[in-house]
N, C-alpha and C. Protein backbone atom coordinates (compact mmCIF):
# COMPACT_ATOMS: atom_id res chain seq x y z
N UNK A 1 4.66 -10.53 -2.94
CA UNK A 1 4.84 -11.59 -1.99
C UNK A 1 5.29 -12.87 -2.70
N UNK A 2 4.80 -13.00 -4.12
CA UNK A 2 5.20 -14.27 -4.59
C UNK A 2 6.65 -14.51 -5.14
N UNK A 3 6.99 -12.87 -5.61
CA UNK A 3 8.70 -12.97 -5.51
C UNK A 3 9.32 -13.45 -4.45
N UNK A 4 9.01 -13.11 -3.18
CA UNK A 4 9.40 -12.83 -1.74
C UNK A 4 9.42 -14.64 -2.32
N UNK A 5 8.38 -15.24 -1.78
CA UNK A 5 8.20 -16.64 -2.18
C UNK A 5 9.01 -17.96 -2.58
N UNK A 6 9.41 -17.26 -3.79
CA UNK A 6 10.41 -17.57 -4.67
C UNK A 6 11.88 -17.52 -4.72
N UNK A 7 12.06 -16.32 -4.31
CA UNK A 7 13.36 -15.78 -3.71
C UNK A 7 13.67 -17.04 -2.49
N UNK A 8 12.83 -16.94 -1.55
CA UNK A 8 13.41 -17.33 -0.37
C UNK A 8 13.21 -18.75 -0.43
N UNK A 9 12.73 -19.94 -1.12
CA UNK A 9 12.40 -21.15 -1.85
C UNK A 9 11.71 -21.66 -0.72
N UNK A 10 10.75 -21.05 -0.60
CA UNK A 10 9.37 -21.80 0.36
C UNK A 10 8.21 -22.28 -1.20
N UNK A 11 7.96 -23.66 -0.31
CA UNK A 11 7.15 -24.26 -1.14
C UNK A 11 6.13 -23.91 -1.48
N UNK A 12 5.83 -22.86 -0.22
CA UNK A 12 3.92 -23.01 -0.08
C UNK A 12 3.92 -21.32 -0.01
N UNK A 13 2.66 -20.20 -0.61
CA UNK A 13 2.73 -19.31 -0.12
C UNK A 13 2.63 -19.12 0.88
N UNK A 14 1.23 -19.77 1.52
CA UNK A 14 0.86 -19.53 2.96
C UNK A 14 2.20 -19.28 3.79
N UNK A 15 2.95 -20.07 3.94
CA UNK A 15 4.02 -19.81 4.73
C UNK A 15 4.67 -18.59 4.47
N UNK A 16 5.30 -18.02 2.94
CA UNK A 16 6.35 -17.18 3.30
C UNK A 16 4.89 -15.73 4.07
N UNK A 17 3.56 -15.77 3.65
CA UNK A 17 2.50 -14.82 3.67
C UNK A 17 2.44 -14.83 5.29
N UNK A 18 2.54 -15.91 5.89
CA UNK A 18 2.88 -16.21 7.56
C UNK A 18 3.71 -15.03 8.22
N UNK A 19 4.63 -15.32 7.44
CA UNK A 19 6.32 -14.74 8.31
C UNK A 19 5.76 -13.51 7.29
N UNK A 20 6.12 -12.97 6.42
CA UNK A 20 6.17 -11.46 6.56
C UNK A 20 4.95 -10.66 5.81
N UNK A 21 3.87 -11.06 5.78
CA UNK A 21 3.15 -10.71 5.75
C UNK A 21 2.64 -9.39 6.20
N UNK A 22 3.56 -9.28 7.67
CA UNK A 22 2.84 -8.38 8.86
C UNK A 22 3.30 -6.74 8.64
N UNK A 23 2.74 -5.81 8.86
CA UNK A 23 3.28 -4.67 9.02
C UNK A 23 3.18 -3.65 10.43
N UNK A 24 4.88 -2.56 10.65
CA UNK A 24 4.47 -2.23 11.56
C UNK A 24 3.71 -1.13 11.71
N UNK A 25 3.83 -0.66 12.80
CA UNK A 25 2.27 0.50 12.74
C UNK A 25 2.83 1.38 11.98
N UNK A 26 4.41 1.72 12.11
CA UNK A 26 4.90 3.03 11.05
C UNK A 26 4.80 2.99 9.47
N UNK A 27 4.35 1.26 9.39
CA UNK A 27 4.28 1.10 8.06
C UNK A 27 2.74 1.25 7.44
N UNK A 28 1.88 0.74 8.56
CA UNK A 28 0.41 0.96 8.52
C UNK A 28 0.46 2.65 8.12
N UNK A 29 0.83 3.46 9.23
CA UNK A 29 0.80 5.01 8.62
C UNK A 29 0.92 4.97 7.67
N UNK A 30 2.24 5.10 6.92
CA UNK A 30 3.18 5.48 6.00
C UNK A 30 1.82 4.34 4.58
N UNK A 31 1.89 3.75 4.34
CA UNK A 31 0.55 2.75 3.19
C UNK A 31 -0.94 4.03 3.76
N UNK A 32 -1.00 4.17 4.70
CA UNK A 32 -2.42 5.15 4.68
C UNK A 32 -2.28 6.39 3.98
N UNK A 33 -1.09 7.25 4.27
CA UNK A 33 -1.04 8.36 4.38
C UNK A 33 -0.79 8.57 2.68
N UNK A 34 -0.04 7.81 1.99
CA UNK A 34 -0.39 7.59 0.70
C UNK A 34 -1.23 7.23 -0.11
N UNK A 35 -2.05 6.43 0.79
CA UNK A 35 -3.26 6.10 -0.14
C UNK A 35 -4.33 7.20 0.44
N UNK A 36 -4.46 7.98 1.22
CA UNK A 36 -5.08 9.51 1.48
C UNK A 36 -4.98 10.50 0.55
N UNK A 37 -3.11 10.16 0.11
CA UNK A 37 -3.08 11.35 -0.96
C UNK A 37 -3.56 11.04 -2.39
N UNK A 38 -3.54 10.03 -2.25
CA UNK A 38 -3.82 9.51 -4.15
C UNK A 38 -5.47 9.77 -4.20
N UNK A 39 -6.10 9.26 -3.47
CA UNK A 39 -7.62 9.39 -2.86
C UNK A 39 -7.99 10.68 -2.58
N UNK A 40 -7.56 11.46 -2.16
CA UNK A 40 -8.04 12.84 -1.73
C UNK A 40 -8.23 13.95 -3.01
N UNK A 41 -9.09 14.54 -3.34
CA UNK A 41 -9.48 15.48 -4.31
C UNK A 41 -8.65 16.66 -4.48
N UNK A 42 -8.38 16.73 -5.51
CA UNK A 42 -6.99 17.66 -5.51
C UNK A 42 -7.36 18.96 -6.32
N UNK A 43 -6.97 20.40 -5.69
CA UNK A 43 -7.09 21.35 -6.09
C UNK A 43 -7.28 21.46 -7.60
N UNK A 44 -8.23 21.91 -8.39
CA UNK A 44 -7.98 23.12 -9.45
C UNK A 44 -6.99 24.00 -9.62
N UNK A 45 -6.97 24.33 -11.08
CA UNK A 45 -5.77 25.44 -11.31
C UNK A 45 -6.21 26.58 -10.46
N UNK A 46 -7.71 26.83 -10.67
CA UNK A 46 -8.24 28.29 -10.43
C UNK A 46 -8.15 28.31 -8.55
N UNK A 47 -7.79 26.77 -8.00
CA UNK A 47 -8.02 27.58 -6.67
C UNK A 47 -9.22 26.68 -6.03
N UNK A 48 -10.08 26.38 -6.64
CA UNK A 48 -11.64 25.30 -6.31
C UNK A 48 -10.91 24.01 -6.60
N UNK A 49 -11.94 23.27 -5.43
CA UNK A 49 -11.49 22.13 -5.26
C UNK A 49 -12.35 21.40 -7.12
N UNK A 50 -11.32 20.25 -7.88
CA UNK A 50 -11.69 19.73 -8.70
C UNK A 50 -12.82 18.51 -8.06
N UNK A 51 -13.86 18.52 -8.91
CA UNK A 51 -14.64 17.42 -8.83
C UNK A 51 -14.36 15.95 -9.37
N UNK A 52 -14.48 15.00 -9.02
CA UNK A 52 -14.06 14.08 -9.27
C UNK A 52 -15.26 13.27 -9.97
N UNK A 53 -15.59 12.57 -11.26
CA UNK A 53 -16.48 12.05 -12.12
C UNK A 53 -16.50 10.63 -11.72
């Protein structure tokens, strides 16, 4: 956002964090559904789910 910031020569963050800050719901999915996969416990070679430490 602070590139965004910079790029667009707003003084203040708050403002450019105002205007695009927002996301739409396809984007809400699409940020979940990746952070599900990174988060979610991922198979073993053998087949069993790996435990996570």
């Amino acid at each position: 956002m602070k590139q965004v910031q910079l790029f667009l020569g707003h003084s203040n963050y708050s403002t450019t964090a105002d205007i695009y800050a927002h996301l739409s719901p396809n984007a809400l999915d699409a940020s979940g559904a990746t952070m599900q996969s990174l988060l979610a416990p991922k198979p073993a070679e053998n087949g069993k789910e790996a435990v996570s430490v």
